[in-house]
N, C-alpha and C. Protein backbone atom coordinates (compact mmCIF):
# COMPACT_ATOMS: atom_id res chain seq x y z
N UNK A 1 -4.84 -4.40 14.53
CA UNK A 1 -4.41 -4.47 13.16
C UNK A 1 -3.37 -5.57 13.02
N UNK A 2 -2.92 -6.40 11.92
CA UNK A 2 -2.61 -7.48 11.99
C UNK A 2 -1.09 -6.86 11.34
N UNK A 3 0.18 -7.38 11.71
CA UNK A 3 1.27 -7.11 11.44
C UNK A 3 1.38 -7.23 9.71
N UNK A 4 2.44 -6.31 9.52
CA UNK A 4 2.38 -6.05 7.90
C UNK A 4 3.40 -7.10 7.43
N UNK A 5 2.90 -7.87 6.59
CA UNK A 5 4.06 -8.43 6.86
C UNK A 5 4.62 -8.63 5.09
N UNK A 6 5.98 -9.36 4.37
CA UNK A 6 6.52 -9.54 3.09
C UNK A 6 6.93 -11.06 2.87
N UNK A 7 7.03 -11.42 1.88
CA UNK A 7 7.63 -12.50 1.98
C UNK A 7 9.05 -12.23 1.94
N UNK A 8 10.25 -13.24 2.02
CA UNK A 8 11.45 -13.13 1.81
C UNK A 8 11.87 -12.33 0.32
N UNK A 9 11.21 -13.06 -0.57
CA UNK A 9 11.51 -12.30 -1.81
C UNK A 9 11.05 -10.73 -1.90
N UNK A 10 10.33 -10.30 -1.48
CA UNK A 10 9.47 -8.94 -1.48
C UNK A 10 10.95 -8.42 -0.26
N UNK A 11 10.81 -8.79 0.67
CA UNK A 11 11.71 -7.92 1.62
C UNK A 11 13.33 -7.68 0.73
N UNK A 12 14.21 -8.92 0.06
CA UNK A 12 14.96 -8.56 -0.58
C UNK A 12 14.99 -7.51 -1.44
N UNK A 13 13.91 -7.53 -2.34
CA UNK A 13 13.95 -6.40 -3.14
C UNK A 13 14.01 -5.01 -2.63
N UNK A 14 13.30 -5.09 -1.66
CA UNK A 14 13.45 -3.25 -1.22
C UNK A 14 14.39 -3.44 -0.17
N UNK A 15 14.99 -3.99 0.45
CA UNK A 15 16.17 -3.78 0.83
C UNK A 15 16.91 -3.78 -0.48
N UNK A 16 17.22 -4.56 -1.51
CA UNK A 16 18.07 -3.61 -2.37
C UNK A 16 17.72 -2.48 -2.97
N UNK A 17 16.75 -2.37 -2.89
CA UNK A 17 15.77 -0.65 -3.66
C UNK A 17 16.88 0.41 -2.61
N UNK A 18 16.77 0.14 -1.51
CA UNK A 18 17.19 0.87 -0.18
C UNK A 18 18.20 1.07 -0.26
N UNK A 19 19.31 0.02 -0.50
CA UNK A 19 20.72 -0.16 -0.57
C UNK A 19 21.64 1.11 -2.01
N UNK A 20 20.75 0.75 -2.70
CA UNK A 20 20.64 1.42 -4.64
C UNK A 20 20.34 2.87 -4.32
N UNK A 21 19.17 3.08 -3.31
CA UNK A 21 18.78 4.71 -3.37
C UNK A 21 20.06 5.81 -2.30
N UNK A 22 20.69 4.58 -1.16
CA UNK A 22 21.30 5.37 -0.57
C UNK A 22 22.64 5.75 -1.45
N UNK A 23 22.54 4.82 -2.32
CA UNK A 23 24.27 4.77 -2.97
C UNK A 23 24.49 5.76 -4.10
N UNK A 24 23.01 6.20 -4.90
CA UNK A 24 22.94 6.97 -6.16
C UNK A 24 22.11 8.26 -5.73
N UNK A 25 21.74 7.90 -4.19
CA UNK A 25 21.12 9.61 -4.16
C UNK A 25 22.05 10.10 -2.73
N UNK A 26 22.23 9.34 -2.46
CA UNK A 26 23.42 9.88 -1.10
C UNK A 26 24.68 9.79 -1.18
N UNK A 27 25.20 9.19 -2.04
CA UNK A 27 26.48 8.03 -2.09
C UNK A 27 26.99 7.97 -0.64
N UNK A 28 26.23 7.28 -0.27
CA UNK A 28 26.81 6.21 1.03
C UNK A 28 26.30 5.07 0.74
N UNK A 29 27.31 3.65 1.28
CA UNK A 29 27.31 2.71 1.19
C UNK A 29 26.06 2.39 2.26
N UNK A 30 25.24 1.44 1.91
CA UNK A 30 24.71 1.14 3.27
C UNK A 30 24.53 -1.01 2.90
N UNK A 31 24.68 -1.19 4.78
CA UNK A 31 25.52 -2.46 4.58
C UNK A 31 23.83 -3.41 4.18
N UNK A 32 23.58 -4.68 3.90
CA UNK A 32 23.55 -5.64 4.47
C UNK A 32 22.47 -5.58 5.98
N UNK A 33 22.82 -6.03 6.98
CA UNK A 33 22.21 -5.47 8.40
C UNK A 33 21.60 -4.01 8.51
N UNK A 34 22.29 -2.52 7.97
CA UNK A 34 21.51 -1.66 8.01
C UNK A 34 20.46 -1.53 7.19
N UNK A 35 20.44 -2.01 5.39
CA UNK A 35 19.11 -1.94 5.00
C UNK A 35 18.17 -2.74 5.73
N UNK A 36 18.45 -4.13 6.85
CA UNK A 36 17.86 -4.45 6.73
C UNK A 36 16.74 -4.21 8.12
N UNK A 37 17.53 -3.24 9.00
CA UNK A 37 17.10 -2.94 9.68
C UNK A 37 16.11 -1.39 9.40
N UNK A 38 16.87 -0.90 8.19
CA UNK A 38 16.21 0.32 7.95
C UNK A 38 14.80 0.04 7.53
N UNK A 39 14.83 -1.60 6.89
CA UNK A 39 13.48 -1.99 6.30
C UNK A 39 12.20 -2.16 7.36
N UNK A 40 12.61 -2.67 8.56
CA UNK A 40 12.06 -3.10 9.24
C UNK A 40 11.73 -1.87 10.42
N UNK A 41 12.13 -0.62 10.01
CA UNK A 41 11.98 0.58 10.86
C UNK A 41 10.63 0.86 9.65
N UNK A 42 11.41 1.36 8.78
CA UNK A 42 9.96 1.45 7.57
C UNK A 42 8.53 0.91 7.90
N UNK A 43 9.18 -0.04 7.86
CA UNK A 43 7.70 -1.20 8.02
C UNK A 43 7.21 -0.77 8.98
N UNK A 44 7.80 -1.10 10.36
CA UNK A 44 6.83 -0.81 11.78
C UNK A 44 6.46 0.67 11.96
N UNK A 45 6.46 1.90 11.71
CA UNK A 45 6.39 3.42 11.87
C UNK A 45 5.50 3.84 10.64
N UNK A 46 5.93 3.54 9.45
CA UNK A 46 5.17 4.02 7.95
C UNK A 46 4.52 3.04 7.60
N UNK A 47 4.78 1.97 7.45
CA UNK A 47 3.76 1.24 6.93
C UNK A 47 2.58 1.53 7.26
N UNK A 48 2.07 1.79 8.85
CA UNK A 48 0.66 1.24 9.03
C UNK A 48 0.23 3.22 8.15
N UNK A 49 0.78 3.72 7.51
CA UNK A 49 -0.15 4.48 6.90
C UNK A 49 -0.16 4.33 5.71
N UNK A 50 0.80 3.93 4.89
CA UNK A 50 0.56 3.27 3.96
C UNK A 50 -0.55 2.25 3.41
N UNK A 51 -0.88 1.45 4.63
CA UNK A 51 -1.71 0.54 4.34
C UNK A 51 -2.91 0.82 4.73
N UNK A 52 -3.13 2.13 5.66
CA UNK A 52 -3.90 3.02 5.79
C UNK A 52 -4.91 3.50 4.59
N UNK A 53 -3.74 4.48 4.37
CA UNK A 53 -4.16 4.94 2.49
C UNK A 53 -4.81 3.94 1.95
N UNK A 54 -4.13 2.91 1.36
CA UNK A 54 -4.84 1.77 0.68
C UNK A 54 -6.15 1.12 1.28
N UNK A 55 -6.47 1.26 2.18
CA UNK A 55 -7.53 1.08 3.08
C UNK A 55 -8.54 2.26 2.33
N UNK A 56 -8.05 3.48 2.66
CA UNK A 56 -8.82 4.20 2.65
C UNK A 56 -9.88 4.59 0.73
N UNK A 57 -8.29 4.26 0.36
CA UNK A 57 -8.58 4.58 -1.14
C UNK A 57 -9.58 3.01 -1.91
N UNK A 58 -9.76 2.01 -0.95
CA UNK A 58 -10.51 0.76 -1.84
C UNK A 58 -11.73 1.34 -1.36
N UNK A 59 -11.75 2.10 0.45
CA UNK A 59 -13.46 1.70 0.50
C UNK A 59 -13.95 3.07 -0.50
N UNK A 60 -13.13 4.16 -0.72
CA UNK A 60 -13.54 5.22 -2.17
C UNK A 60 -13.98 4.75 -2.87
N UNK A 61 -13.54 3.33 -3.95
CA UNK A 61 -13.47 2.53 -5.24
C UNK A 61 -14.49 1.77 -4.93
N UNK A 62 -14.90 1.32 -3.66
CA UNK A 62 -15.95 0.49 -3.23
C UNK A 62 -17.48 1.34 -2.88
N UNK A 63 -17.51 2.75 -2.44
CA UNK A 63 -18.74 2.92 -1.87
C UNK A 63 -18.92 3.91 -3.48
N UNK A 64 -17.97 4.28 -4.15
CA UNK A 64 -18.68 4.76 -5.58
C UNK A 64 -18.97 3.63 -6.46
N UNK A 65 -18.24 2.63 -6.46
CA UNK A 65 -19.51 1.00 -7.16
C UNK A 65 -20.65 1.06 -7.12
N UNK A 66 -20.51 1.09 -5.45
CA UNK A 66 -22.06 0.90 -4.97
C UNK A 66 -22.92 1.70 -5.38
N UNK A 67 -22.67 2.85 -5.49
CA UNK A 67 -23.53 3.93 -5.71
C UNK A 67 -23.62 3.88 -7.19
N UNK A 68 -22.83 3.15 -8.01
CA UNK A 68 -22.97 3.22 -9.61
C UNK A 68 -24.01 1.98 -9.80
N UNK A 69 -24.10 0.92 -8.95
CA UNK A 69 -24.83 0.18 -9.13
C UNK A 69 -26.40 0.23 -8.45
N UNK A 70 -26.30 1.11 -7.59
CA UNK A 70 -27.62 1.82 -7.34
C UNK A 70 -28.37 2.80 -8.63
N UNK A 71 -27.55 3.56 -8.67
CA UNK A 71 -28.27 4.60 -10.21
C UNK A 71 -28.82 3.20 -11.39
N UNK A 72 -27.89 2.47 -11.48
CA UNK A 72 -28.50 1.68 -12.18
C UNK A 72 -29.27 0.80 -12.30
N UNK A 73 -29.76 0.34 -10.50
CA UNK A 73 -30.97 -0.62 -10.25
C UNK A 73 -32.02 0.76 -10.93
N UNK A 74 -31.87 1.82 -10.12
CA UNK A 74 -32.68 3.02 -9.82
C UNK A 74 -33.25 3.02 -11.71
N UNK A 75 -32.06 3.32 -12.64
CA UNK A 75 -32.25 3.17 -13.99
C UNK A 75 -33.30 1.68 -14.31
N UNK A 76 -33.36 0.59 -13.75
CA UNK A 76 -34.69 -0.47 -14.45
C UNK A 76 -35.70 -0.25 -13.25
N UNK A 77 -35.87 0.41 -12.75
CA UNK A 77 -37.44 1.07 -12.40
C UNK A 77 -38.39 1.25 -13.70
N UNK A 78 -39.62 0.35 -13.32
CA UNK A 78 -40.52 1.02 -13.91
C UNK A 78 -41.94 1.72 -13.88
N UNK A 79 -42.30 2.46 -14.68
CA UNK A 79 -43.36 3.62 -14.60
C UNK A 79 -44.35 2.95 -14.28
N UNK A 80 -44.72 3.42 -12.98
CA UNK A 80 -46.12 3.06 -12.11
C UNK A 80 -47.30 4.02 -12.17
N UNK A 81 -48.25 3.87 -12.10
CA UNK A 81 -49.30 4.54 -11.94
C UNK A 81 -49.73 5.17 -10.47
């Protein structure tokens, strides 16, 4: 599986998401270096199910297409003898 990876801008943001949730749902400060290590614990342990899920939930969205676009070849069939 290929490493998960963010850009700089994407990783800032949830390190401050991180920083914001510890401060208004824990009130503890958290620094700098710990979000950003907390991010990067996230990432390597949860992510790969996260991206799991999303895996799992496109080929759902993908093999009921298919099957919607089957009923509907199935629908221009025509009456043979």
């Amino acid at each position: 599986m290929a490493e998960i990876e963010f850009t700089k801008e994407q990783k800032e943001t949830i390190e401050k998401k991180l920083k914001t949730y510890f401060q208004e749902e824990l009130d503890r400060d958290l620094g700098q270096f710990e979000a950003q290590f907390l991010f990067d614990f996230l990432t390597a342990e949860l992510g790969p199910y996260f991206y799991n899920q999303g895996l799992y939930d496109a080929r759902a969205l993908i093999e009921k297409r298919v099957e919607d676009i089957g009923e509907s070849i199935y629908e221009l069939e025509k009456i043979t003898d």
